[in-house]
PDB file of N, CA and C in Angstrom:
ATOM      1  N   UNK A   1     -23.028 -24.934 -44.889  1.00  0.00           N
ATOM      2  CA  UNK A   1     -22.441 -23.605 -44.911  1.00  0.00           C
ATOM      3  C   UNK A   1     -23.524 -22.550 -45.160  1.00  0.00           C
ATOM      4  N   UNK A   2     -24.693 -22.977 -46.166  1.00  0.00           N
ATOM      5  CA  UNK A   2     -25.517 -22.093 -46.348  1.00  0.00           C
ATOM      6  C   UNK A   2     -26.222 -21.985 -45.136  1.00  0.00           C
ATOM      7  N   UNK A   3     -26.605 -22.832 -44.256  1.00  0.00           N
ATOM      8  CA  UNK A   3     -27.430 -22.572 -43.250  1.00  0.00           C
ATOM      9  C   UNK A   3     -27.026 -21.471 -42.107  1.00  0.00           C
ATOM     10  N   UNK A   4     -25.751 -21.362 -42.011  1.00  0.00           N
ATOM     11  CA  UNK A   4     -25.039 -20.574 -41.317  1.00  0.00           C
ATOM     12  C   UNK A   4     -25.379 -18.905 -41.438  1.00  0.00           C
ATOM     13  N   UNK A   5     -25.301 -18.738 -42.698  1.00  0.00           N
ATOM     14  CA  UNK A   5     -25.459 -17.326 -43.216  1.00  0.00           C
ATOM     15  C   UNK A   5     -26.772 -17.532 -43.413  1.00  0.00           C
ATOM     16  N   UNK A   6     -27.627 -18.266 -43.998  1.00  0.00           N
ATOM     17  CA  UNK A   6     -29.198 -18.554 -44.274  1.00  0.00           C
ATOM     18  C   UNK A   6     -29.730 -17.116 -43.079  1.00  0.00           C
ATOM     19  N   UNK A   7     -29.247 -17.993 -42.059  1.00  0.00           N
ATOM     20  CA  UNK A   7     -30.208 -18.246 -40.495  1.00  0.00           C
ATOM     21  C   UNK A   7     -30.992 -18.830 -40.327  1.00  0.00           C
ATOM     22  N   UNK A   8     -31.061 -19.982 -41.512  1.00  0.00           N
ATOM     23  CA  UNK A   8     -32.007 -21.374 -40.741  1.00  0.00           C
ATOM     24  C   UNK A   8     -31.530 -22.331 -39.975  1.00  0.00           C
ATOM     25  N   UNK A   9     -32.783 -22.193 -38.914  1.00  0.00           N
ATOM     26  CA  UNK A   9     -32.160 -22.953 -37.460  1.00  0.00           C
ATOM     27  C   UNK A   9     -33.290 -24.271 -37.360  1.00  0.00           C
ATOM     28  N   UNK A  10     -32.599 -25.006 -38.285  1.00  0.00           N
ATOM     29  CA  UNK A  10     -33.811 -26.535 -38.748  1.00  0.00           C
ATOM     30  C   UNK A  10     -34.028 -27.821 -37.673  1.00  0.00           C
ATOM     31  N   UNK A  11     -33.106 -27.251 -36.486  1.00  0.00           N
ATOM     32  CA  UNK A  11     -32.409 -28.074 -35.177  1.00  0.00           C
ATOM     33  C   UNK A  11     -33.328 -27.883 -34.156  1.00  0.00           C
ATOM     34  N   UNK A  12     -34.322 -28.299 -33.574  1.00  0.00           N
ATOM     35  CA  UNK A  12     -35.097 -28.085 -32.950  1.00  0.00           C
ATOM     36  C   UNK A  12     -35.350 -28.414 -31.593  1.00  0.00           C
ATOM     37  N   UNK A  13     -34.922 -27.718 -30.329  1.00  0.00           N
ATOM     38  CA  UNK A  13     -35.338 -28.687 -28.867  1.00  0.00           C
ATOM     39  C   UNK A  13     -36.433 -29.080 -28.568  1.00  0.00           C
ATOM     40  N   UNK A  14     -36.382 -30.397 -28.390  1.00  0.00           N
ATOM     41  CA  UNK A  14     -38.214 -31.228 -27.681  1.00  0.00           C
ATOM     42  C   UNK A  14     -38.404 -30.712 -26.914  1.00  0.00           C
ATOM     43  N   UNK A  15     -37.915 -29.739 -25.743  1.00  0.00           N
ATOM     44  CA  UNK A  15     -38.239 -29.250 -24.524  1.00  0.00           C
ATOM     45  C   UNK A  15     -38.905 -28.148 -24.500  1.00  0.00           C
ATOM     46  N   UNK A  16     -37.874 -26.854 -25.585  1.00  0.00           N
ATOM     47  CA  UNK A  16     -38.455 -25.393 -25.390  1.00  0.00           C
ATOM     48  C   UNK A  16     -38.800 -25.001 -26.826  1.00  0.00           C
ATOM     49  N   UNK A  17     -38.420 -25.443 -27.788  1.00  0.00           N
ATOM     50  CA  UNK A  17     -38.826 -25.564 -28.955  1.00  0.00           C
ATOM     51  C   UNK A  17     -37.782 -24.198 -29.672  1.00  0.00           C
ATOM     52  N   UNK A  18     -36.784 -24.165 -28.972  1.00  0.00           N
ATOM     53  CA  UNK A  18     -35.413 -23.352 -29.457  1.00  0.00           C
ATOM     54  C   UNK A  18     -35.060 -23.999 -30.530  1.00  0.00           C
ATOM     55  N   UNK A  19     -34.318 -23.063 -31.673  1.00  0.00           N
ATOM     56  CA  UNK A  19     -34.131 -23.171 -32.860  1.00  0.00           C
ATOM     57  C   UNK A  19     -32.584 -23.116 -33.085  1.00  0.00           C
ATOM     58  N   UNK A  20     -31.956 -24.332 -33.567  1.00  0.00           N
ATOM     59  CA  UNK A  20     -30.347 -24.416 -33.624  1.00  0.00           C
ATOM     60  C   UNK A  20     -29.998 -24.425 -35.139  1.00  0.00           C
ATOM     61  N   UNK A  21     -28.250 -23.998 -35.419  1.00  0.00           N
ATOM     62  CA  UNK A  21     -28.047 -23.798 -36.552  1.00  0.00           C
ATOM     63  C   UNK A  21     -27.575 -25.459 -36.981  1.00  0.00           C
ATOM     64  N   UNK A  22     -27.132 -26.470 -36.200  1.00  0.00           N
ATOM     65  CA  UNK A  22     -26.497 -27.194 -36.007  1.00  0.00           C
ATOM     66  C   UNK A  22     -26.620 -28.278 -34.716  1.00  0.00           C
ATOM     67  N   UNK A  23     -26.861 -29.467 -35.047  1.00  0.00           N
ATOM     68  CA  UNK A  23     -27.177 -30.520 -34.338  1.00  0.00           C
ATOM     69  C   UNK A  23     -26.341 -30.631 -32.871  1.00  0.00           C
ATOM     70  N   UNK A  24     -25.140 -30.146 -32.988  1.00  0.00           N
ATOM     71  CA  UNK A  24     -24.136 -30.123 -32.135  1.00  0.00           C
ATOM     72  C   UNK A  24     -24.250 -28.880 -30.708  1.00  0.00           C
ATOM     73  N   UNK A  25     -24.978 -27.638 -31.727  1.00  0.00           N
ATOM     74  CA  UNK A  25     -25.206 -26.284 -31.050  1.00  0.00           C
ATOM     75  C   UNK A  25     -26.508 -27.229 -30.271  1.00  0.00           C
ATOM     76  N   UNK A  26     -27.480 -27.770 -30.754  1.00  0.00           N
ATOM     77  CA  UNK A  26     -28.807 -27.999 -29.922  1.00  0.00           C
ATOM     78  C   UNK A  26     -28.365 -29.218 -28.947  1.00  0.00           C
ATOM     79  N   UNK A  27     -27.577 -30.223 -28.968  1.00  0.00           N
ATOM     80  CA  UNK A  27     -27.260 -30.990 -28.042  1.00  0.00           C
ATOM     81  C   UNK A  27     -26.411 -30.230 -26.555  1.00  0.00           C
ATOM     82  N   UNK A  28     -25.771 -29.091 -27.138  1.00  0.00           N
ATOM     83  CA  UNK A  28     -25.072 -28.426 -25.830  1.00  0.00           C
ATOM     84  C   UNK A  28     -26.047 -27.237 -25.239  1.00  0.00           C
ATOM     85  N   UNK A  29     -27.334 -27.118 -25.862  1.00  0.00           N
ATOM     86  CA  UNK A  29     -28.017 -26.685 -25.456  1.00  0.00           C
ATOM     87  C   UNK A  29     -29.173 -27.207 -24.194  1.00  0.00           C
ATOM     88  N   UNK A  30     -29.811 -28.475 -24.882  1.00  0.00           N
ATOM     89  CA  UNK A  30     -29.839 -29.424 -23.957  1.00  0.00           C
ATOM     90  C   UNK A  30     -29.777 -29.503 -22.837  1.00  0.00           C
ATOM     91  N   UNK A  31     -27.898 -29.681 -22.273  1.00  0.00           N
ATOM     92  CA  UNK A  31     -27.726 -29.867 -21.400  1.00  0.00           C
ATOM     93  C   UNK A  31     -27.780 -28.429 -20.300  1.00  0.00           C
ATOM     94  N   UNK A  32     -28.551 -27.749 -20.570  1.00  0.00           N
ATOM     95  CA  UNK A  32     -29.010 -26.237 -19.827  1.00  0.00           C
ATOM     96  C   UNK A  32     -30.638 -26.803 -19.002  1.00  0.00           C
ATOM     97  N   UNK A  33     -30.979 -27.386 -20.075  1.00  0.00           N
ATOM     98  CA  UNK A  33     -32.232 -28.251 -18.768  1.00  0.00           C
ATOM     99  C   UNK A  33     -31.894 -29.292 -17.729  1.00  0.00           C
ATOM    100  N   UNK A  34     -30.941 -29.752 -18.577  1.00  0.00           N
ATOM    101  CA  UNK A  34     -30.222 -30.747 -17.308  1.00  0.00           C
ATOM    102  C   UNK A  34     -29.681 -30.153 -15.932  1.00  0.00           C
ATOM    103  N   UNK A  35     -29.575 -28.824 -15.913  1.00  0.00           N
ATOM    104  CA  UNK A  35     -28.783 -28.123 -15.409  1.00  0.00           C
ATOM    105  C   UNK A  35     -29.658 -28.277 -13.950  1.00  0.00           C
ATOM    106  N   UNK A  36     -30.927 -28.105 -13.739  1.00  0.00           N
ATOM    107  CA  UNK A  36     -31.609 -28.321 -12.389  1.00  0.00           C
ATOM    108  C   UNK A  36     -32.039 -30.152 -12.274  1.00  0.00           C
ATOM    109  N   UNK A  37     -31.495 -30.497 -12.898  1.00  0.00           N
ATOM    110  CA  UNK A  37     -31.411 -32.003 -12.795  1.00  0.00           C
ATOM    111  C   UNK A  37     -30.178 -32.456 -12.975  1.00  0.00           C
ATOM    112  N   UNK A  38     -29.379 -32.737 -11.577  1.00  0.00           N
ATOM    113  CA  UNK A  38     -28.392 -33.097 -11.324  1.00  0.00           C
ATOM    114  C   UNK A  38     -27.950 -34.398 -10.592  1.00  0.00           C
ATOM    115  N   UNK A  39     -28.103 -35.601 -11.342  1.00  0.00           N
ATOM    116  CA  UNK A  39     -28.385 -36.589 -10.068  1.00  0.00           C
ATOM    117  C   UNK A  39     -27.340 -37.399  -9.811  1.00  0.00           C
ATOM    118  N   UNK A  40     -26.009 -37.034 -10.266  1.00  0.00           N
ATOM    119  CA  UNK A  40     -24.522 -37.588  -9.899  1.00  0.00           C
ATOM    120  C   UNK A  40     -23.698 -36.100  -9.051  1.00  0.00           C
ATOM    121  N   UNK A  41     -23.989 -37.054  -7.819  1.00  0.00           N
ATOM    122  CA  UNK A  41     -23.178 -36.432  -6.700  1.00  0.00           C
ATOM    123  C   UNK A  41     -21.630 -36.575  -6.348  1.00  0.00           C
ATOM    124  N   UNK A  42     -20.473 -35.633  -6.673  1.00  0.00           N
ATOM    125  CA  UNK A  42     -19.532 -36.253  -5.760  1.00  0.00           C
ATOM    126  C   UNK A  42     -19.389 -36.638  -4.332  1.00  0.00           C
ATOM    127  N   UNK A  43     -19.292 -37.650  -3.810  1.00  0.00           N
ATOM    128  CA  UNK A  43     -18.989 -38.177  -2.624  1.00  0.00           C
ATOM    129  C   UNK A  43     -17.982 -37.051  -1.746  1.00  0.00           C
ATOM    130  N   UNK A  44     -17.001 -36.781  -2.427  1.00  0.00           N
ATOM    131  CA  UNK A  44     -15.828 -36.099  -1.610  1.00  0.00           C
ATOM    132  C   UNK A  44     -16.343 -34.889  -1.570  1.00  0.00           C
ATOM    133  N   UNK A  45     -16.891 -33.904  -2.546  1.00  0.00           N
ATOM    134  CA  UNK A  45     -16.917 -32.672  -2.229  1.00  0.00           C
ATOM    135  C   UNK A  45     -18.279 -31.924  -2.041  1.00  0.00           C
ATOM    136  N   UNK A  46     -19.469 -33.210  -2.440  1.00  0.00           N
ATOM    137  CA  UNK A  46     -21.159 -33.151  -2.699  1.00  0.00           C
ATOM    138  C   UNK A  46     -21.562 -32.173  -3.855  1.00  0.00           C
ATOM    139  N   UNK A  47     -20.681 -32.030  -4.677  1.00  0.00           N
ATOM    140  CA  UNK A  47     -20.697 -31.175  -6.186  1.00  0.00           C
ATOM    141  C   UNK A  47     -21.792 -31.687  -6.917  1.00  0.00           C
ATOM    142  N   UNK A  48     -22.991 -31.664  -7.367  1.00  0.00           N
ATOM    143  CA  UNK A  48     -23.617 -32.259  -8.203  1.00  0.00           C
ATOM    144  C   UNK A  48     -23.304 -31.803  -9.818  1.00  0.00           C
ATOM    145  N   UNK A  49     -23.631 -32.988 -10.803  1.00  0.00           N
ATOM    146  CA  UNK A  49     -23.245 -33.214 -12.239  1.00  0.00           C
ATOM    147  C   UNK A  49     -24.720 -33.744 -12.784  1.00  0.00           C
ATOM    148  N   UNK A  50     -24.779 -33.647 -14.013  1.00  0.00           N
ATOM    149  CA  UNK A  50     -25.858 -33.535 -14.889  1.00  0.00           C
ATOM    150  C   UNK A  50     -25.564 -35.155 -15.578  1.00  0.00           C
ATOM    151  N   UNK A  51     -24.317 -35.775 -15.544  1.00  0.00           N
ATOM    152  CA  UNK A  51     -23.995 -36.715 -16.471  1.00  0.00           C
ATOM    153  C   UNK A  51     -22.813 -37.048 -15.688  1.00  0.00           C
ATOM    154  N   UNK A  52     -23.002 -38.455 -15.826  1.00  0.00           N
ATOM    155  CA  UNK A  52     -21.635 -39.155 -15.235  1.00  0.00           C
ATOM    156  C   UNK A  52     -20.399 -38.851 -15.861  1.00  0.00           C
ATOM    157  N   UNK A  53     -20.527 -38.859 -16.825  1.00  0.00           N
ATOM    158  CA  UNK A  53     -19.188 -38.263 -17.613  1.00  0.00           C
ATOM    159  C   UNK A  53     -18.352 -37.137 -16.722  1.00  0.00           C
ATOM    160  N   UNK A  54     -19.460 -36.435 -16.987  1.00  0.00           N
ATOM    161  CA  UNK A  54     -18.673 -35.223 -15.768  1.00  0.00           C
ATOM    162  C   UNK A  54     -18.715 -35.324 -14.616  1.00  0.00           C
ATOM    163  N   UNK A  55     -18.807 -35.996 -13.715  1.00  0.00           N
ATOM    164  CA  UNK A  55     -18.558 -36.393 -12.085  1.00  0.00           C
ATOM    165  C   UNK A  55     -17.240 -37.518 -12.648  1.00  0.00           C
ATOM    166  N   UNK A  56     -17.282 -37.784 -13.371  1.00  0.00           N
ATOM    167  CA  UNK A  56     -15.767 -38.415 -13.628  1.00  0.00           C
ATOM    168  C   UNK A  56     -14.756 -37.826 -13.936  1.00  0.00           C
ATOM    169  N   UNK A  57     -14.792 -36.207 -14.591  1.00  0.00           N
ATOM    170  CA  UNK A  57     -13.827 -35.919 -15.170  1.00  0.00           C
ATOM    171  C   UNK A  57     -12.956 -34.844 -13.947  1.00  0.00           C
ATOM    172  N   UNK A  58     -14.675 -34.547 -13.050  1.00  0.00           N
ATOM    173  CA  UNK A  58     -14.556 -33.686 -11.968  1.00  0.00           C
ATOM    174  C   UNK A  58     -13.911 -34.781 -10.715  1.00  0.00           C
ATOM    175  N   UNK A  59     -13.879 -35.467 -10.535  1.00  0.00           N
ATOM    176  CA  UNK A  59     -13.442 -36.325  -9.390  1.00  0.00           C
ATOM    177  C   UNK A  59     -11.623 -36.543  -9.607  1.00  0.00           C
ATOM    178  N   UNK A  60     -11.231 -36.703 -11.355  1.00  0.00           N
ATOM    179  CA  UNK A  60     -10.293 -36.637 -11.846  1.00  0.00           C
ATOM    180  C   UNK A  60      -9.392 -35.730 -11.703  1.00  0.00           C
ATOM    181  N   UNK A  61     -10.174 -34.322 -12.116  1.00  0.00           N
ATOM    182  CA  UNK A  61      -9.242 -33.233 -12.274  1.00  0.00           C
ATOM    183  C   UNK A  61      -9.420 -32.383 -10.521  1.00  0.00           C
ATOM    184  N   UNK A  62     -10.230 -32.654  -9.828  1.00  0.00           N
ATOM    185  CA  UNK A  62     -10.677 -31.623  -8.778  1.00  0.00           C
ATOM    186  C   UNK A  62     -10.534 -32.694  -7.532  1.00  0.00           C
ATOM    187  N   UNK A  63     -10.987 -33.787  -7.210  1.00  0.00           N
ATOM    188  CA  UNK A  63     -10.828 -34.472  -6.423  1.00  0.00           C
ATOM    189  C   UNK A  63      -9.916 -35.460  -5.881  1.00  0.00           C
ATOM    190  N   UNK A  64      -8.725 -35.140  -6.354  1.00  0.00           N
ATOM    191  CA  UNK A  64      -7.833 -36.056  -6.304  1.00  0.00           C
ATOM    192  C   UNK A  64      -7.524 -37.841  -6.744  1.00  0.00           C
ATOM    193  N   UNK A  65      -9.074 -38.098  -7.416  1.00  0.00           N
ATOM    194  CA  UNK A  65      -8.974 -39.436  -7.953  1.00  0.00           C
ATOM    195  C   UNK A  65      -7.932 -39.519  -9.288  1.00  0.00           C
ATOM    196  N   UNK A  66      -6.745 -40.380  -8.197  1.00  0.00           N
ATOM    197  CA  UNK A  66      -5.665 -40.632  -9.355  1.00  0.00           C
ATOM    198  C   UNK A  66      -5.231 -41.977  -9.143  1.00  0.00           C
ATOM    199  N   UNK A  67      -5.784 -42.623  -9.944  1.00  0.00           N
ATOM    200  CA  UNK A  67      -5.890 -44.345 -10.125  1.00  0.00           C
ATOM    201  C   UNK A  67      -4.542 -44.953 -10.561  1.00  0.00           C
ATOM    202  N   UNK A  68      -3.691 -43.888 -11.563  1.00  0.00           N
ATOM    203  CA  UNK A  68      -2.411 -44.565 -12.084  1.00  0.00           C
ATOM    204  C   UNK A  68      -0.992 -44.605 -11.109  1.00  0.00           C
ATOM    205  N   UNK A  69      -0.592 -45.364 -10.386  1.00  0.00           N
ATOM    206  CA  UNK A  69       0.368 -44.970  -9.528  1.00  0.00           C
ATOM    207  C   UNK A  69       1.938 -45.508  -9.945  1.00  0.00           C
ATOM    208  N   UNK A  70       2.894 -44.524  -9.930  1.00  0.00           N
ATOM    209  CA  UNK A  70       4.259 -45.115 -10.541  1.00  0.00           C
ATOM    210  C   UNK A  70       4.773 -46.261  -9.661  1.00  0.00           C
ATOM    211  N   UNK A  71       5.146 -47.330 -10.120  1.00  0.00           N
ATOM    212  CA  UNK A  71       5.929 -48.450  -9.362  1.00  0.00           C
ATOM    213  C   UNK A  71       7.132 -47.964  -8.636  1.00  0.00           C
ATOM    214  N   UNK A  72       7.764 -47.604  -9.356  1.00  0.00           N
ATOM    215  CA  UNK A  72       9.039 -46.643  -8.448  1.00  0.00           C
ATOM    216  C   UNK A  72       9.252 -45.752  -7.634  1.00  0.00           C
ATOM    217  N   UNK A  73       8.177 -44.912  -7.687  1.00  0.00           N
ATOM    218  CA  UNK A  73       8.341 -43.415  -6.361  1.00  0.00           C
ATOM    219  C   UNK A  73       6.909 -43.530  -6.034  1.00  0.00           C
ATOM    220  N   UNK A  74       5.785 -43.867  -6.307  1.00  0.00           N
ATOM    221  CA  UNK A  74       4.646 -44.298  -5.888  1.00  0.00           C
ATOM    222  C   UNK A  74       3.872 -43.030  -5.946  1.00  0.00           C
ATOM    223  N   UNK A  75       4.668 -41.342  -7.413  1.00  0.00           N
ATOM    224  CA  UNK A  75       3.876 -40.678  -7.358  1.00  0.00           C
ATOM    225  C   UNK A  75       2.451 -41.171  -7.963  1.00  0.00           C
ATOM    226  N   UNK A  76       1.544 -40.278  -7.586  1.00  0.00           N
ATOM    227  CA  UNK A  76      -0.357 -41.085  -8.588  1.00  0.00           C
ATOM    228  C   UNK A  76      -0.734 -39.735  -9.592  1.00  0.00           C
ATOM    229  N   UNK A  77      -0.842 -40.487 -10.555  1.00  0.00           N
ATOM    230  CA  UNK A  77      -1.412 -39.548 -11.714  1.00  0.00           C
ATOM    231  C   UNK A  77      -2.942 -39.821 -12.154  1.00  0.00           C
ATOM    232  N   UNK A  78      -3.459 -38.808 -12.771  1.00  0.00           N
ATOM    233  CA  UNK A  78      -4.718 -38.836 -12.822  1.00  0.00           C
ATOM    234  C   UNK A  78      -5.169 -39.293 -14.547  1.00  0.00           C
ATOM    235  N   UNK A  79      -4.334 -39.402 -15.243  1.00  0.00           N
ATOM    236  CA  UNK A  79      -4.103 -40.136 -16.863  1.00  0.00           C
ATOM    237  C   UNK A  79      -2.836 -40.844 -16.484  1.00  0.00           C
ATOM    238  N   UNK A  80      -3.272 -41.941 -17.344  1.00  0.00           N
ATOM    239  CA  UNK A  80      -2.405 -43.255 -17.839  1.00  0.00           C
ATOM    240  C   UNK A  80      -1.305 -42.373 -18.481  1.00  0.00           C
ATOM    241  N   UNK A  81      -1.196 -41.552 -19.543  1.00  0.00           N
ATOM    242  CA  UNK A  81      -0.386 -41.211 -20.653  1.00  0.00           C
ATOM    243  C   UNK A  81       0.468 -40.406 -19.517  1.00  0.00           C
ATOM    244  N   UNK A  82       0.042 -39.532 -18.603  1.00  0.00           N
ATOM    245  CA  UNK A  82       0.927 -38.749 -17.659  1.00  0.00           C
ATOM    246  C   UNK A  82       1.789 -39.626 -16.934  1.00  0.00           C
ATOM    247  N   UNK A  83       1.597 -41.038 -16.931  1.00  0.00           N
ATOM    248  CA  UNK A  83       2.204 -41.469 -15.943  1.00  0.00           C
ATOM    249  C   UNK A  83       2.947 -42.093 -16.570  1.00  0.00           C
ATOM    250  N   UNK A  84       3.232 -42.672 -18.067  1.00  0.00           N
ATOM    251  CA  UNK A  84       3.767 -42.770 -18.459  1.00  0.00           C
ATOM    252  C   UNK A  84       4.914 -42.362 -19.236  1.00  0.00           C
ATOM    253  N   UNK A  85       4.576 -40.484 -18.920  1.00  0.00           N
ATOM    254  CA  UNK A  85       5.470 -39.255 -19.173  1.00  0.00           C
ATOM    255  C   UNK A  85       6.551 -39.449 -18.129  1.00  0.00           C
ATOM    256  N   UNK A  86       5.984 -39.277 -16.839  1.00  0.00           N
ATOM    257  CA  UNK A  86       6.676 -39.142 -16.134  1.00  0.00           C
ATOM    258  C   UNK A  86       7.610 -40.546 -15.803  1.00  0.00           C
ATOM    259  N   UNK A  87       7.171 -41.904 -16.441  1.00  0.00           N
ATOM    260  CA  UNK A  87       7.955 -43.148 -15.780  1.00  0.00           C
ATOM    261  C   UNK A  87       9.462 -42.558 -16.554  1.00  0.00           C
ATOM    262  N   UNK A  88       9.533 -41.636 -17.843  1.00  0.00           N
ATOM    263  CA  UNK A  88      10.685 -41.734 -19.197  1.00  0.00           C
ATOM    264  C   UNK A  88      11.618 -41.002 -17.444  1.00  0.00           C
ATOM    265  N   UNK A  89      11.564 -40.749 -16.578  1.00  0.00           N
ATOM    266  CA  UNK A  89      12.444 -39.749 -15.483  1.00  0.00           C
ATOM    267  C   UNK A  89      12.680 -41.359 -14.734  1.00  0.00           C
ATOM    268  N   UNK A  90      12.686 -41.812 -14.517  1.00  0.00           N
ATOM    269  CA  UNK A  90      13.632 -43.551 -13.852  1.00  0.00           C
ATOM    270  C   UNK A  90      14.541 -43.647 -14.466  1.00  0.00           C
TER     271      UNK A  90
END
């Protein structure tokens, strides 16, 4: 808490040598160098991502990858838990 109001920024980037209040602030900082290093491509739309994580979440929410499909009306959802929202309507 003191560091906050301090303004000591004891968090340090290996890259540019930027000064964070918080370990969390310098990891999302980080990913700003990643930013011209993009080496996960989507296939469907050629979107490049910095981290697989996000070409997964983007293929999910933007690309129509929806893996969960209802047995009964054969709508496809893109979360398990949605599709299990929607099975409580059978």
């Amino acid at each position: 808490h003191r560091r906050i109001h301090s303004g000591e920024r004891p968090f340090t980037c290996p890259r540019c040598a930027k000064g964070f209040k918080t370990p969390y602030e310098r990891q999302r900082h980080a990913l700003t160098h990643l930013a011209a290093e993009k080496p996960f491509r989507c296939g469907d739309c050629g979107k490049d991502f910095p981290a697989a994580n996000a070409l997964l979440l983007h293929r999910r929410q933007r690309c129509q990858d929806k893996p969960h499909t209802c047995g009964v009306c054969g709508k496809r959802f893109t979360y398990g838990h949605s599709l299990k929202v929607h099975e409580r309507v059978h």
